[in-house]
N, C-alpha and C. Protein backbone atom coordinates (compact mmCIF):
# COMPACT_ATOMS: atom_id res chain seq x y z
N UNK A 1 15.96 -24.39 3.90
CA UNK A 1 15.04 -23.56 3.17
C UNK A 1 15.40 -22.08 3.34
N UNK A 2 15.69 -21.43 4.71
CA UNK A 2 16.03 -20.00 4.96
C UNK A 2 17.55 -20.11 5.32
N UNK A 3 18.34 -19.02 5.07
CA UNK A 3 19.41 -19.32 5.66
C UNK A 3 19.55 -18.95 7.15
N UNK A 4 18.40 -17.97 7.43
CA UNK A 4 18.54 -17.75 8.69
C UNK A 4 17.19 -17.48 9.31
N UNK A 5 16.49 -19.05 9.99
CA UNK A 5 15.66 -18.92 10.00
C UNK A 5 14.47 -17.71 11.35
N UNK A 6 15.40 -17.01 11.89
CA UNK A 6 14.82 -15.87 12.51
C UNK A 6 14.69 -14.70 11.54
N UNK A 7 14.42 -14.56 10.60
CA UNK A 7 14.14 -13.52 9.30
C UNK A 7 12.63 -13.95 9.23
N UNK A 8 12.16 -15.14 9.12
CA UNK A 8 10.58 -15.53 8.91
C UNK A 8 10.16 -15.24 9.78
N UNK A 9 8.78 -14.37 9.10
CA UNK A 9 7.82 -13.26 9.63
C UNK A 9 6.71 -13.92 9.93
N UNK A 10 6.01 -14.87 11.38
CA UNK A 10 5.14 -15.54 11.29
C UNK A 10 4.47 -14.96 12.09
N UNK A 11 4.27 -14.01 12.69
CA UNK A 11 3.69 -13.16 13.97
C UNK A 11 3.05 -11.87 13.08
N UNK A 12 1.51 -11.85 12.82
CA UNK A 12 0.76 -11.27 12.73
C UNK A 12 0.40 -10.35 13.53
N UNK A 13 -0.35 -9.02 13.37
CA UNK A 13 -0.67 -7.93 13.74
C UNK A 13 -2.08 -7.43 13.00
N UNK A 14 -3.16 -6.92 13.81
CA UNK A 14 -4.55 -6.95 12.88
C UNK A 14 -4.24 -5.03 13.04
N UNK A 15 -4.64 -4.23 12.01
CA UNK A 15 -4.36 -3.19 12.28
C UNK A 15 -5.82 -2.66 11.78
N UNK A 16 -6.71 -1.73 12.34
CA UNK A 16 -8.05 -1.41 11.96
C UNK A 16 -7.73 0.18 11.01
N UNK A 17 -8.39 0.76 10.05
CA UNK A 17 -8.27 1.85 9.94
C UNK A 17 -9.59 2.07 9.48
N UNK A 18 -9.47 3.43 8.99
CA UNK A 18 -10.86 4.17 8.69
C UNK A 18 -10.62 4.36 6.84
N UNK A 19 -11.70 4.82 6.52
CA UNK A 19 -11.75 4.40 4.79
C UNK A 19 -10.48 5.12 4.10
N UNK A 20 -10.42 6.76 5.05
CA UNK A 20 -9.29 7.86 4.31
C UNK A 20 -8.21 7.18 4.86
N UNK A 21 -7.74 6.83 6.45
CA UNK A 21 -6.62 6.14 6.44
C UNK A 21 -5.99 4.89 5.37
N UNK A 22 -7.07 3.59 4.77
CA UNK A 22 -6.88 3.18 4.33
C UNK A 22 -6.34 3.57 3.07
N UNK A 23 -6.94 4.27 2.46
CA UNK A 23 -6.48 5.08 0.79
C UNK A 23 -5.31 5.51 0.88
N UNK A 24 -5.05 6.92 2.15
CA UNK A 24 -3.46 6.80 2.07
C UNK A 24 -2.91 6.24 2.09
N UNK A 25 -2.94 4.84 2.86
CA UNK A 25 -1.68 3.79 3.14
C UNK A 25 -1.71 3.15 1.77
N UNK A 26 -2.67 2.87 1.43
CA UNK A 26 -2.74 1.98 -0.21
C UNK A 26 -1.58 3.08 -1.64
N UNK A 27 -2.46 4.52 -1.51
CA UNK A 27 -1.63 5.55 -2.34
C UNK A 27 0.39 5.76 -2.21
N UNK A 28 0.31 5.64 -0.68
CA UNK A 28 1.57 6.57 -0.09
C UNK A 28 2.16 4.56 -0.61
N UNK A 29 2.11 3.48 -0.42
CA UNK A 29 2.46 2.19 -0.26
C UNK A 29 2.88 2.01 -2.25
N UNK A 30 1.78 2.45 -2.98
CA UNK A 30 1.43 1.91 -4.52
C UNK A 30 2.90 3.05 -4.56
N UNK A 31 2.74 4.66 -4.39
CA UNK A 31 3.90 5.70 -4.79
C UNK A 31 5.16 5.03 -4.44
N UNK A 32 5.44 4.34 -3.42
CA UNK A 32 6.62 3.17 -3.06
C UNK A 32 6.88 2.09 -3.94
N UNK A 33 6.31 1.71 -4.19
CA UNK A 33 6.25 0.53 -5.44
C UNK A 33 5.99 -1.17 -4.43
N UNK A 34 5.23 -0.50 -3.41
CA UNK A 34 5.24 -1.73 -2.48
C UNK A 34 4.37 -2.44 -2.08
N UNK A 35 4.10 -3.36 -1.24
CA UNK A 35 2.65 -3.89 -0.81
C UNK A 35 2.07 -3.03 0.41
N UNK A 36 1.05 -2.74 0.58
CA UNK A 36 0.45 -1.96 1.71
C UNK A 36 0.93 -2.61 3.04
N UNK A 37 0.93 -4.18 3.05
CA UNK A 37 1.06 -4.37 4.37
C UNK A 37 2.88 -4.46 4.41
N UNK A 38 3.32 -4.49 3.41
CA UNK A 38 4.94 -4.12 3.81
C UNK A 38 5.22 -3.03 4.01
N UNK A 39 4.92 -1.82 3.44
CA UNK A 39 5.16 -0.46 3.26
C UNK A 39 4.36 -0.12 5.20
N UNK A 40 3.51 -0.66 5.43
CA UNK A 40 2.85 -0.28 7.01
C UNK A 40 4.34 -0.87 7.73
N UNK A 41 4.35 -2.08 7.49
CA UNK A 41 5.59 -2.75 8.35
C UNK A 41 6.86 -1.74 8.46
N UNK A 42 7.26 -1.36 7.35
CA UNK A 42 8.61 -0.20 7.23
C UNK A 42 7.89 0.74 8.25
N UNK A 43 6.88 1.10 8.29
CA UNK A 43 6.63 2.30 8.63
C UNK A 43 7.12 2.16 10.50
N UNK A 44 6.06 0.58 10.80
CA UNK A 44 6.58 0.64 12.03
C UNK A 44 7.99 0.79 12.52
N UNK A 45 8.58 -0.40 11.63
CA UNK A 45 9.78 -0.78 12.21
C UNK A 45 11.03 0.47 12.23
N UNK A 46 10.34 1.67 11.13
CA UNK A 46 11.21 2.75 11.26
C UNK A 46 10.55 3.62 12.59
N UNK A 47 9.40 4.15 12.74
CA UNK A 47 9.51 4.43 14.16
C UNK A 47 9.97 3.90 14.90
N UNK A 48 9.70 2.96 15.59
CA UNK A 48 10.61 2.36 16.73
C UNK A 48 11.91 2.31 16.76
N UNK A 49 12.76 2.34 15.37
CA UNK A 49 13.98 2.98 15.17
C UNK A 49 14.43 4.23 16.00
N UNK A 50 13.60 4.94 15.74
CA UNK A 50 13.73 6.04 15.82
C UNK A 50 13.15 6.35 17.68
N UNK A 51 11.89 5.44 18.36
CA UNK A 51 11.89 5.84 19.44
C UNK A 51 12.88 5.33 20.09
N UNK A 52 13.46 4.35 19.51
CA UNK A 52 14.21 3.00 20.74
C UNK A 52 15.85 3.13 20.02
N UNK A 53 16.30 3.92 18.99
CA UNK A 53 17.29 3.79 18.52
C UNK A 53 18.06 4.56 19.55
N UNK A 54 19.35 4.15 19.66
CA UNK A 54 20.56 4.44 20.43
C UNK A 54 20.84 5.92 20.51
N UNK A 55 21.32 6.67 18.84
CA UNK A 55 21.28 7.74 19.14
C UNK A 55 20.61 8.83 18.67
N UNK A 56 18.90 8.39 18.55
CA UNK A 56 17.98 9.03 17.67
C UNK A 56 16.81 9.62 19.33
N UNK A 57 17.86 9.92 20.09
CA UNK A 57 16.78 10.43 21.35
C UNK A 57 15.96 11.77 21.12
N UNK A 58 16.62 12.80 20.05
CA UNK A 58 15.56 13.44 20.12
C UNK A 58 14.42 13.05 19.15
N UNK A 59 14.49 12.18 17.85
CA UNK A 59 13.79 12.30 17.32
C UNK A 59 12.45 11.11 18.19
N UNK A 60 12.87 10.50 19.17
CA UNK A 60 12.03 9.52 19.92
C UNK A 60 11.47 10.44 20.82
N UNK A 61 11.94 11.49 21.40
CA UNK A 61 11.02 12.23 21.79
C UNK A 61 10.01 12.97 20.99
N UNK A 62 10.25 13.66 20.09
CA UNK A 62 9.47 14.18 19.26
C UNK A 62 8.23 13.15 18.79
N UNK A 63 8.45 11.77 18.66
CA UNK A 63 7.81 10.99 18.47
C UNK A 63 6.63 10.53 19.98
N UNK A 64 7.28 10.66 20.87
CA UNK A 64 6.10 10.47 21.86
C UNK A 64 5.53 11.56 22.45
N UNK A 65 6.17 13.00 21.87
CA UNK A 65 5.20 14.28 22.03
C UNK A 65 4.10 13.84 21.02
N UNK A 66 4.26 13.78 19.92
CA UNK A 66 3.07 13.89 19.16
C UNK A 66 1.88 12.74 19.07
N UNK A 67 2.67 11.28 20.10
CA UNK A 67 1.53 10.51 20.36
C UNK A 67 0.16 11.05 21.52
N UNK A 68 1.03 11.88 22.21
CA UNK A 68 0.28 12.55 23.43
C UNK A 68 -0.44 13.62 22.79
């Protein structure tokens, strides 16, 4: 059925937001041409790129200044 079946996404994540968070993610997701909960997914999987990527150290710092 998959050719490679570690690509299937079966591990859920509940993510809460507030009404204005929601609208942006729906607006900034629809301006993408994408689904909200894929366009959230990019979003993660590009931070963590970026905190955990090899040679993206400053921008992973910059990223856990502004979580603090």
């Amino acid at each position: 059925m998959y050719a490679d079946p570690t690509h299937i996404r079966a591990k859920r994540v509940n993510l809460s937001l507030n009404e204005t968070e929601d609208r942006m993610a729906e607006a900034a997701a629809e301006f993408n041409g994408m689904q909200k909960s894929a366009y959230l997914r990019e979003l993660v999987l590009e931070g963590l790129r970026r905190v955990h990527g090899g040679d993206s150290q400053e921008s992973g710092a910059n990223l856990r200044a502004l979580a603090s």
